[in-house]
N, C-alpha and C. Protein backbone atom coordinates (compact mmCIF):
# COMPACT_ATOMS: atom_id res chain seq x y z
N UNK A 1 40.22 -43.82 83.56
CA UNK A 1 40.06 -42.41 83.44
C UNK A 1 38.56 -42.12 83.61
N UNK A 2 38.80 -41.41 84.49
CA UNK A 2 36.99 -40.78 84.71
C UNK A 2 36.80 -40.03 84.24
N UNK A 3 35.48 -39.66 83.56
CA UNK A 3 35.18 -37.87 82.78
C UNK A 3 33.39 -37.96 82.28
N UNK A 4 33.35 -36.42 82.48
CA UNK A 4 31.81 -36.33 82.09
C UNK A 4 31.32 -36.42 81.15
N UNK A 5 29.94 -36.24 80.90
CA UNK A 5 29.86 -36.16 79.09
C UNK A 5 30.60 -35.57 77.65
N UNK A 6 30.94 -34.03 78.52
CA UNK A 6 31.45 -33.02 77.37
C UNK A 6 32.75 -33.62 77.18
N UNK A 7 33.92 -34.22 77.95
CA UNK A 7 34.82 -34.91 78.09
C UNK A 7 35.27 -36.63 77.16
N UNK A 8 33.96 -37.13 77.40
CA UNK A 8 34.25 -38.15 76.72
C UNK A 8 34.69 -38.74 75.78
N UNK A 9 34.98 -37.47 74.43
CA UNK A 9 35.81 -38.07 73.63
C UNK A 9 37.20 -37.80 73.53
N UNK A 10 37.39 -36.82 74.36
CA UNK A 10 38.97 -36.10 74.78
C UNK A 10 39.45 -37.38 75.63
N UNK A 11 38.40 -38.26 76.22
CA UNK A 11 39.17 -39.71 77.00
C UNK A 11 39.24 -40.37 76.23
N UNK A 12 38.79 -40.84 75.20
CA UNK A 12 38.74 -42.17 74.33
C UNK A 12 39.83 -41.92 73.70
N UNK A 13 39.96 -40.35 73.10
CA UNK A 13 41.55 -39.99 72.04
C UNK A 13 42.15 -40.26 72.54
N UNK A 14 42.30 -39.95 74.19
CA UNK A 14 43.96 -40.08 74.61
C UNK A 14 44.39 -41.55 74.94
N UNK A 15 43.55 -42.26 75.42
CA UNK A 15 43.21 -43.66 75.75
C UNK A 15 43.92 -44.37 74.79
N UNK A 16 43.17 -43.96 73.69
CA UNK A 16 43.97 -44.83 72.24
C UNK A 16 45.42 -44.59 71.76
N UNK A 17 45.77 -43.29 71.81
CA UNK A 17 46.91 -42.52 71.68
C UNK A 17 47.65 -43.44 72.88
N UNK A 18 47.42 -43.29 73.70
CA UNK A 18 48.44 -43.91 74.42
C UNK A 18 48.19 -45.38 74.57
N UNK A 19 47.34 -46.24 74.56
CA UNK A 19 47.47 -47.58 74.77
C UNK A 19 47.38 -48.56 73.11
N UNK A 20 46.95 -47.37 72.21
CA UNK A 20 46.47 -48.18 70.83
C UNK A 20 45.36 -49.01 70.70
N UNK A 21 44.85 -49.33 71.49
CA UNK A 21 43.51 -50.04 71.09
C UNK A 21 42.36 -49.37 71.90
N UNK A 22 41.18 -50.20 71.52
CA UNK A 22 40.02 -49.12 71.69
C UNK A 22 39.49 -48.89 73.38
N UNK A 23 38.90 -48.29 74.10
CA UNK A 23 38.86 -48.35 75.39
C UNK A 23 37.72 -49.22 75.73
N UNK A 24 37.26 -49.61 76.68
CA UNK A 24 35.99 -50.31 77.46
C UNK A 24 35.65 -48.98 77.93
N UNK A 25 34.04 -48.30 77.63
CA UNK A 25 33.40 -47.64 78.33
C UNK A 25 32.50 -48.33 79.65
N UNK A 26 32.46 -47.69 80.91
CA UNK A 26 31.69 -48.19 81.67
C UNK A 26 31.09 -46.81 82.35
N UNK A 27 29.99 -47.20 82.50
CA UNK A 27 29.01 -46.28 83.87
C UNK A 27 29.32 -46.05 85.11
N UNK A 28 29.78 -44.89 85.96
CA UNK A 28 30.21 -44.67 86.88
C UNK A 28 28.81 -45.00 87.89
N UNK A 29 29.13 -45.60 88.72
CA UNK A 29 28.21 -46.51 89.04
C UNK A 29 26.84 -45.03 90.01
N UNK A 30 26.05 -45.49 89.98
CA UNK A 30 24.97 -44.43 90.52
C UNK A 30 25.69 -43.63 92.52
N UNK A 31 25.92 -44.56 93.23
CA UNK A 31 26.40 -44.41 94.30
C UNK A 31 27.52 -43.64 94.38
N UNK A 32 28.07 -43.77 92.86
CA UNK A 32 29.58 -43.17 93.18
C UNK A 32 29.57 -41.64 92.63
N UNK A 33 28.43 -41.71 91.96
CA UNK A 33 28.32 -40.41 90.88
C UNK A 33 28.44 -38.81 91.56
N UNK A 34 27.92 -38.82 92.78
CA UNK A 34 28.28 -37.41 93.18
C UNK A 34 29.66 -37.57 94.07
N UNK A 35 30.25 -37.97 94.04
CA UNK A 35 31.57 -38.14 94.56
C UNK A 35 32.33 -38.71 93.59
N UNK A 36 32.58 -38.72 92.46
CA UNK A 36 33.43 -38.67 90.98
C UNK A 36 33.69 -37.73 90.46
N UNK A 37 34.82 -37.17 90.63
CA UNK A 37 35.04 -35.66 89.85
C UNK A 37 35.48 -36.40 88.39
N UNK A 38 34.97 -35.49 87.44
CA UNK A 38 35.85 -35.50 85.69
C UNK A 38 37.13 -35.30 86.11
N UNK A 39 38.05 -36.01 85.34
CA UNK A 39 39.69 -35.21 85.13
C UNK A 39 39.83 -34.84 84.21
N UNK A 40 38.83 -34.06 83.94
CA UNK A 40 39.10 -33.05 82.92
C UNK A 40 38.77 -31.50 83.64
N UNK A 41 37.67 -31.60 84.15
CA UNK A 41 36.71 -30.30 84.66
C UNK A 41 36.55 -30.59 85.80
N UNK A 42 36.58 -31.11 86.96
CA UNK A 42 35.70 -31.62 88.10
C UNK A 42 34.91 -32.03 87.98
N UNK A 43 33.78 -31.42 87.21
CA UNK A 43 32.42 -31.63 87.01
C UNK A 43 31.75 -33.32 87.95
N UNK A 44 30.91 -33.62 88.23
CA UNK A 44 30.44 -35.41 88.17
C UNK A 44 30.88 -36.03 87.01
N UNK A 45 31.81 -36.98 87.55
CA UNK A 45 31.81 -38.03 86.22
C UNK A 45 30.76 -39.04 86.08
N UNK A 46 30.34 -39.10 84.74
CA UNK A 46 29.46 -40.10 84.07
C UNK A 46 30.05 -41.40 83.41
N UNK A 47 31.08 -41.25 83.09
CA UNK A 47 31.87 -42.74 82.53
C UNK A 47 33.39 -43.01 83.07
N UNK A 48 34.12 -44.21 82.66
CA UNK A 48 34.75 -44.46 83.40
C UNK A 48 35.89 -45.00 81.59
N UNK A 49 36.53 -44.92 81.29
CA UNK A 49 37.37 -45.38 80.40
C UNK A 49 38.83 -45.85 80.62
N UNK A 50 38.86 -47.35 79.83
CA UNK A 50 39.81 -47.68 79.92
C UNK A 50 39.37 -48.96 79.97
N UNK A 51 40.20 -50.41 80.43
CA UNK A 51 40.46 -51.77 80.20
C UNK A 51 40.54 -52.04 80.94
């Protein structure tokens, strides 16, 4: 799950909610950053969540 800052903990809740354990945060890598929409907002995504 990709999402921006304001987003990031609306990914980690659902992450856990649905898989039960905690997520791996990672950095959407610099190259990819203006071509990463949030799925939350569009916005640029900044992290990447999940396992």
């Amino acid at each position: 799950m990709k999402c921006c800052l304001e987003h990031i903990e609306l990914a980690m809740e659902m992450y856990i909610d649905e898989h039960e354990e905690a997520p791996i945060l990672e950095m959407v890598p610099e190259e990819d950053k203006l071509s990463t929409p949030c799925e939350f907002c569009k916005e640029n995504a900044v992290y990447m969540v999940g396992n």
